[in-house]
PDB file of N, CA and C in Angstrom:
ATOM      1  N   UNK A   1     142.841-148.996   6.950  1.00  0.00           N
ATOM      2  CA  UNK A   1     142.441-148.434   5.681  1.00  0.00           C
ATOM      3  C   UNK A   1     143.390-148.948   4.609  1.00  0.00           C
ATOM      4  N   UNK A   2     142.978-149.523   3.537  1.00  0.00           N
ATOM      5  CA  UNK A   2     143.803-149.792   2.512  1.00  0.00           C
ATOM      6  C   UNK A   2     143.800-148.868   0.952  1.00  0.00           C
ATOM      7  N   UNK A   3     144.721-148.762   0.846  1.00  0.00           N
ATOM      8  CA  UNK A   3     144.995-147.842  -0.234  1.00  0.00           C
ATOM      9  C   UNK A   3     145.364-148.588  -1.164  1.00  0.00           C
ATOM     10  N   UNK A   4     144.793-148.395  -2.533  1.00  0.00           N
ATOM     11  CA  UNK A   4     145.363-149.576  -3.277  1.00  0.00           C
ATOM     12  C   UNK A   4     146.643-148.624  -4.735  1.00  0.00           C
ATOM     13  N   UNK A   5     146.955-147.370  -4.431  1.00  0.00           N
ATOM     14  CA  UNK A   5     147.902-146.989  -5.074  1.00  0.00           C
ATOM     15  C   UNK A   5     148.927-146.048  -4.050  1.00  0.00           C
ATOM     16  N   UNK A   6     148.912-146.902  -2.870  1.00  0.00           N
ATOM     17  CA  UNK A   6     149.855-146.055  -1.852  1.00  0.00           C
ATOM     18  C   UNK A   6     151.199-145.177  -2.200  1.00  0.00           C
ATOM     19  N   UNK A   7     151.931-146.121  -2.946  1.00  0.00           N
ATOM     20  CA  UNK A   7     152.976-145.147  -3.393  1.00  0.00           C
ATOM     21  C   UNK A   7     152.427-143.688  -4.399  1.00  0.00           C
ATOM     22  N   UNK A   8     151.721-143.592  -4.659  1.00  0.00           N
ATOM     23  CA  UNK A   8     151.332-141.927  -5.224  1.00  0.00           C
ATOM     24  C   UNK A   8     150.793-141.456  -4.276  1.00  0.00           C
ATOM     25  N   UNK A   9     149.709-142.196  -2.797  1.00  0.00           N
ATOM     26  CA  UNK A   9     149.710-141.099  -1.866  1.00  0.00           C
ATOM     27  C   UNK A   9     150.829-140.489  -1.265  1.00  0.00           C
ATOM     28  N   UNK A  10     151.752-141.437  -0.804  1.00  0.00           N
ATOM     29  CA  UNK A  10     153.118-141.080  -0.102  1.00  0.00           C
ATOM     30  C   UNK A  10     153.859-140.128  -1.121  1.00  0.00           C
ATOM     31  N   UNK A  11     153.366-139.886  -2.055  1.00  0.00           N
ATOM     32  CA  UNK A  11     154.080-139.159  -3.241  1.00  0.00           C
ATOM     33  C   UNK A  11     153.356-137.641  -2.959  1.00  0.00           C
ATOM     34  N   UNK A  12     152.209-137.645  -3.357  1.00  0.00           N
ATOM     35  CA  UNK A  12     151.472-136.091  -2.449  1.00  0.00           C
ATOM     36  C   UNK A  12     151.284-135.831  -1.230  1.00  0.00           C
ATOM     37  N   UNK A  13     151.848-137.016  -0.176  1.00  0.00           N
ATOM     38  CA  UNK A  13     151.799-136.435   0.966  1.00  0.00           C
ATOM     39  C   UNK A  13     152.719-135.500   0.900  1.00  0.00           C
ATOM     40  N   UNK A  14     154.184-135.681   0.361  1.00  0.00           N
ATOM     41  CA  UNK A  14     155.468-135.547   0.592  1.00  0.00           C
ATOM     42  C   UNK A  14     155.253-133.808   0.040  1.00  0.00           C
ATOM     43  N   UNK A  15     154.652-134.161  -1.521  1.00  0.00           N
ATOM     44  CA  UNK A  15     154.544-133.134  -2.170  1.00  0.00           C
ATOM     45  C   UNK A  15     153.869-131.520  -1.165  1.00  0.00           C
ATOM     46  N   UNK A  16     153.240-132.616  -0.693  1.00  0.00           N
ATOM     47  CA  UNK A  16     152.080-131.434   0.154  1.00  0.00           C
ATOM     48  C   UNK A  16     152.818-130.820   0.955  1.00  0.00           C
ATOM     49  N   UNK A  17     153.836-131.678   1.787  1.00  0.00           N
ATOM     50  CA  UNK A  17     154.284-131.236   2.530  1.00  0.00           C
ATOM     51  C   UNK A  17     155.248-130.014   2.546  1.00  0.00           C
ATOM     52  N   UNK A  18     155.897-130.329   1.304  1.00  0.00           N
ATOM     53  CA  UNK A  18     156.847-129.644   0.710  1.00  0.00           C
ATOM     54  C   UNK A  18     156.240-128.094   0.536  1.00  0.00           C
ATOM     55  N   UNK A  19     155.164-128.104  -0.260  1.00  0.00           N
ATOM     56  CA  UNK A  19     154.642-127.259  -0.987  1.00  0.00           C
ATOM     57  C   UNK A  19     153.934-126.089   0.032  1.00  0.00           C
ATOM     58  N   UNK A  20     153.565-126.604   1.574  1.00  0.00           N
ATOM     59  CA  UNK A  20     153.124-126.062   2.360  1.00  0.00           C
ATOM     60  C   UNK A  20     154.484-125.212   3.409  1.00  0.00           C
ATOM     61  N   UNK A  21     155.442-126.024   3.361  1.00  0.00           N
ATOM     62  CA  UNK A  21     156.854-125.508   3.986  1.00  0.00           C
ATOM     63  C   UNK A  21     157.198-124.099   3.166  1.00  0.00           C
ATOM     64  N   UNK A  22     156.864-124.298   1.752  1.00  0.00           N
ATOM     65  CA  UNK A  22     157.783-123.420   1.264  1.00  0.00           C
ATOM     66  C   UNK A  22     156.762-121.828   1.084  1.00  0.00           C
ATOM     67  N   UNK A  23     155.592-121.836   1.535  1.00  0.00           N
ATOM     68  CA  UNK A  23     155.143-120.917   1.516  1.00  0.00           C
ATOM     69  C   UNK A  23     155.368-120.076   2.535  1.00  0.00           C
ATOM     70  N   UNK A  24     156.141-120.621   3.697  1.00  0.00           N
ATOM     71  CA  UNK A  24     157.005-119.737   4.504  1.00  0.00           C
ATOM     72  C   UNK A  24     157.742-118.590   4.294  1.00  0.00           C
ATOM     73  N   UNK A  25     158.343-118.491   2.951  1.00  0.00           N
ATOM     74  CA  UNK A  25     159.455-118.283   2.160  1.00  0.00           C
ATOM     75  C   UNK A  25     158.529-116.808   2.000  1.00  0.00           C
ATOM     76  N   UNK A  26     157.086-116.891   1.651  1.00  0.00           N
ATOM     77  CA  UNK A  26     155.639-115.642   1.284  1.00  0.00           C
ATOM     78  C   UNK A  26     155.479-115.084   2.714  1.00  0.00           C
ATOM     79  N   UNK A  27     154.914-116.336   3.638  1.00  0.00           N
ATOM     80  CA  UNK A  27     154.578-115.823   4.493  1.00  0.00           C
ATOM     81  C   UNK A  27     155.112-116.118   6.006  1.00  0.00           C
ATOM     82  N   UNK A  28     156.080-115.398   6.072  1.00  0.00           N
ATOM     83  CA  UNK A  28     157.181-115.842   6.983  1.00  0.00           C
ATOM     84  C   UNK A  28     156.149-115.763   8.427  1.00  0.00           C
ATOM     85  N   UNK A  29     155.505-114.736   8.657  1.00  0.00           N
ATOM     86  CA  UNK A  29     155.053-114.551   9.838  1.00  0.00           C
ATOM     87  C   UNK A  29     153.696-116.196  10.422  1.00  0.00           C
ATOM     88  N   UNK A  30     153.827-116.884   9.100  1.00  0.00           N
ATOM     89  CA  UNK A  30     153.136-118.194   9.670  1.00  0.00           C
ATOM     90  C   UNK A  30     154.199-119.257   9.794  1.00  0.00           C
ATOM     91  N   UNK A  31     155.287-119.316   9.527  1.00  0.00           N
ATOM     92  CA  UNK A  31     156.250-120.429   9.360  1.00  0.00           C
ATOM     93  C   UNK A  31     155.592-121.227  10.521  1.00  0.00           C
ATOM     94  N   UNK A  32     155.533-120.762  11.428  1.00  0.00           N
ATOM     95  CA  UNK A  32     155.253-122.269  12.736  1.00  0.00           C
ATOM     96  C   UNK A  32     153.823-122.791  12.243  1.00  0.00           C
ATOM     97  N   UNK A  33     152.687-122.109  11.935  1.00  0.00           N
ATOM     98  CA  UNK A  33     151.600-122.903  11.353  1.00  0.00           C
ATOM     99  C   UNK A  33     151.879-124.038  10.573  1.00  0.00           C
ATOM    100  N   UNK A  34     152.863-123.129   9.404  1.00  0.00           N
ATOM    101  CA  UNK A  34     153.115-124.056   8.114  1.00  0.00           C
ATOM    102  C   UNK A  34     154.004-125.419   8.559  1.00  0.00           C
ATOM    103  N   UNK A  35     155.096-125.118   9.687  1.00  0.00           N
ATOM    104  CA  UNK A  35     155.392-126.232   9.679  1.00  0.00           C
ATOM    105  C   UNK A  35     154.538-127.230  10.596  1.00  0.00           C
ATOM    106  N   UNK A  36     153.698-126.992  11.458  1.00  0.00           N
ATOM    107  CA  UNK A  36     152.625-128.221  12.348  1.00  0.00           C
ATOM    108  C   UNK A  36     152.101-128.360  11.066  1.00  0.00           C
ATOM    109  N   UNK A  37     151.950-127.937  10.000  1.00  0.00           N
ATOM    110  CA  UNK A  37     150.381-128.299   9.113  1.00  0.00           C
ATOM    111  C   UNK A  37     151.337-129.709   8.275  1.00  0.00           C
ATOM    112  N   UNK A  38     152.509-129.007   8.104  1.00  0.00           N
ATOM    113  CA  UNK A  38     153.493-129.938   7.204  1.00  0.00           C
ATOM    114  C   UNK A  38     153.928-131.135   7.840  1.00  0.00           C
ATOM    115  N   UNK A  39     154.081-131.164   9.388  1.00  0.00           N
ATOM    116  CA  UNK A  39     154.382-132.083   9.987  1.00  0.00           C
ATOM    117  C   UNK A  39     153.554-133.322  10.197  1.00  0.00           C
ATOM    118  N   UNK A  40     152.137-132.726   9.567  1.00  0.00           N
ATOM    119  CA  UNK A  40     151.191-133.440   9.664  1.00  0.00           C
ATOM    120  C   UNK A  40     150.745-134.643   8.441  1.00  0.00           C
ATOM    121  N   UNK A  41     151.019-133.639   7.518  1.00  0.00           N
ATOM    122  CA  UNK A  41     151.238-134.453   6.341  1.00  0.00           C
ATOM    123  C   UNK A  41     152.352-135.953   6.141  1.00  0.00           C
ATOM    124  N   UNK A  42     153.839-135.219   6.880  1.00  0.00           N
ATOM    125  CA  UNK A  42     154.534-136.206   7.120  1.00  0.00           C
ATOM    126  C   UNK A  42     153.907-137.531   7.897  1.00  0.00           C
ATOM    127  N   UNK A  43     152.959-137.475   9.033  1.00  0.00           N
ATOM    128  CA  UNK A  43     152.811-137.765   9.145  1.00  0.00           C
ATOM    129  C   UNK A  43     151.542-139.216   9.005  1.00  0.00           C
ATOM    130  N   UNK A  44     150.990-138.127   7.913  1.00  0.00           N
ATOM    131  CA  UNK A  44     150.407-139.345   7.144  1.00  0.00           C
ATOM    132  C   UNK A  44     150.840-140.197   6.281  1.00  0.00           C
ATOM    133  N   UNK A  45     151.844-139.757   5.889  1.00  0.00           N
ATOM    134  CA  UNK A  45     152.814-140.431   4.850  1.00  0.00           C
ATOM    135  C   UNK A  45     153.652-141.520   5.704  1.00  0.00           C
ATOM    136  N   UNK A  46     153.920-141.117   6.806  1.00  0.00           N
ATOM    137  CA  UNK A  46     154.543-142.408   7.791  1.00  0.00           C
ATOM    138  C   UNK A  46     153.375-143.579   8.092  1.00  0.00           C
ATOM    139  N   UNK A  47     152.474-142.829   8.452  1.00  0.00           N
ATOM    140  CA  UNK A  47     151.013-144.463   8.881  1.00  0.00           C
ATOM    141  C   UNK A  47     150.958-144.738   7.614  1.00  0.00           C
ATOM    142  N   UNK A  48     150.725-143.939   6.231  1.00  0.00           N
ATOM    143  CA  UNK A  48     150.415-144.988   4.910  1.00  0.00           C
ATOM    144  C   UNK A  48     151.924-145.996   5.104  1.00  0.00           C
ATOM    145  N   UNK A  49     152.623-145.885   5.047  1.00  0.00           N
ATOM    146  CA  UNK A  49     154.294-146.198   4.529  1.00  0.00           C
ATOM    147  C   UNK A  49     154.026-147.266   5.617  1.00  0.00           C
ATOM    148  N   UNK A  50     153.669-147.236   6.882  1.00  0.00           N
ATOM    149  CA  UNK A  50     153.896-148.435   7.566  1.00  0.00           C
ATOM    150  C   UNK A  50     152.803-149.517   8.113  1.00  0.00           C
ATOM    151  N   UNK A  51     151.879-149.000   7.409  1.00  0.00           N
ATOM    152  CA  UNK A  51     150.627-149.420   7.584  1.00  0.00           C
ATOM    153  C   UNK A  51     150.694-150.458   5.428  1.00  0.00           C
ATOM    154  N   UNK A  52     151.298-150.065   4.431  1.00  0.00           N
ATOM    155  CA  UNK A  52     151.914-150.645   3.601  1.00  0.00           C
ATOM    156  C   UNK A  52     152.842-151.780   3.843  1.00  0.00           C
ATOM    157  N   UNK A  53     153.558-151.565   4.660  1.00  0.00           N
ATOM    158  CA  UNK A  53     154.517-152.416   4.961  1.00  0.00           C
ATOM    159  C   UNK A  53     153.968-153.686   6.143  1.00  0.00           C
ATOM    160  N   UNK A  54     153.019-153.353   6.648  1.00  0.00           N
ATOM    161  CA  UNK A  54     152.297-154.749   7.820  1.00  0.00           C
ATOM    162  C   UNK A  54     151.780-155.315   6.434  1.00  0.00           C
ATOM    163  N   UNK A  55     150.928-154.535   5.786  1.00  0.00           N
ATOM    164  CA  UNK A  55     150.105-155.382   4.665  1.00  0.00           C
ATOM    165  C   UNK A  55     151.146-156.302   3.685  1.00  0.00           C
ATOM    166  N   UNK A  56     152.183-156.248   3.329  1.00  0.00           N
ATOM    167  CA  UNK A  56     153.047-157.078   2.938  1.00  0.00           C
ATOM    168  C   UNK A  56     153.657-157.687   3.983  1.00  0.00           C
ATOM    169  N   UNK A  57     153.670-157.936   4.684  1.00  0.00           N
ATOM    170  CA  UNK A  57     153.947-158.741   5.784  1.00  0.00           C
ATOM    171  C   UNK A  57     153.240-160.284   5.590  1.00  0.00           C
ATOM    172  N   UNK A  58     151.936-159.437   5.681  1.00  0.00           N
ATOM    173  CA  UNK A  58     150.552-160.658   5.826  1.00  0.00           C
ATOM    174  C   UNK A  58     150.831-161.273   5.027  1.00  0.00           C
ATOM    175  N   UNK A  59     150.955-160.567   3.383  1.00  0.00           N
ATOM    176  CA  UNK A  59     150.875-161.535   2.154  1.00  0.00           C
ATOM    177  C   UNK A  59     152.232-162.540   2.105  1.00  0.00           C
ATOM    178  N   UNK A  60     153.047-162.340   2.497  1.00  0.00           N
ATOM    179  CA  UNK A  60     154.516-163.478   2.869  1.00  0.00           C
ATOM    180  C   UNK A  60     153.683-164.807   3.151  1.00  0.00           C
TER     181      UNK A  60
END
């Protein structure tokens, strides 16, 4: 999949992620939800980020 403004997704992944952690802080009794949901996000932000980085590879 190519993204052609990746750095602002990796920017709301992060955000998301963030933003979903800290509602722990409300609703403590989900913290473990919030963090798999957040971990998930991270984790899209890692396949964009390195799935960015093969694609500059190619263009070398």
């Amino acid at each position: 999949m190519q993204i052609s403004n990746s750095e602002r997704w990796l920017e709301l992944c992060q955000k998301q992620a963030q933003l979903i952690e800290n509602l722990s802080k409300t609703f403590p009794e989900r913290r473990e939800q919030h963090q798999s949901l957040s971990g998930r996000w991270r984790q899209v932000a890692e396949h964009l980020s390195h799935e960015e980085f093969e694609q500059m590879a190619k263009i070398k």
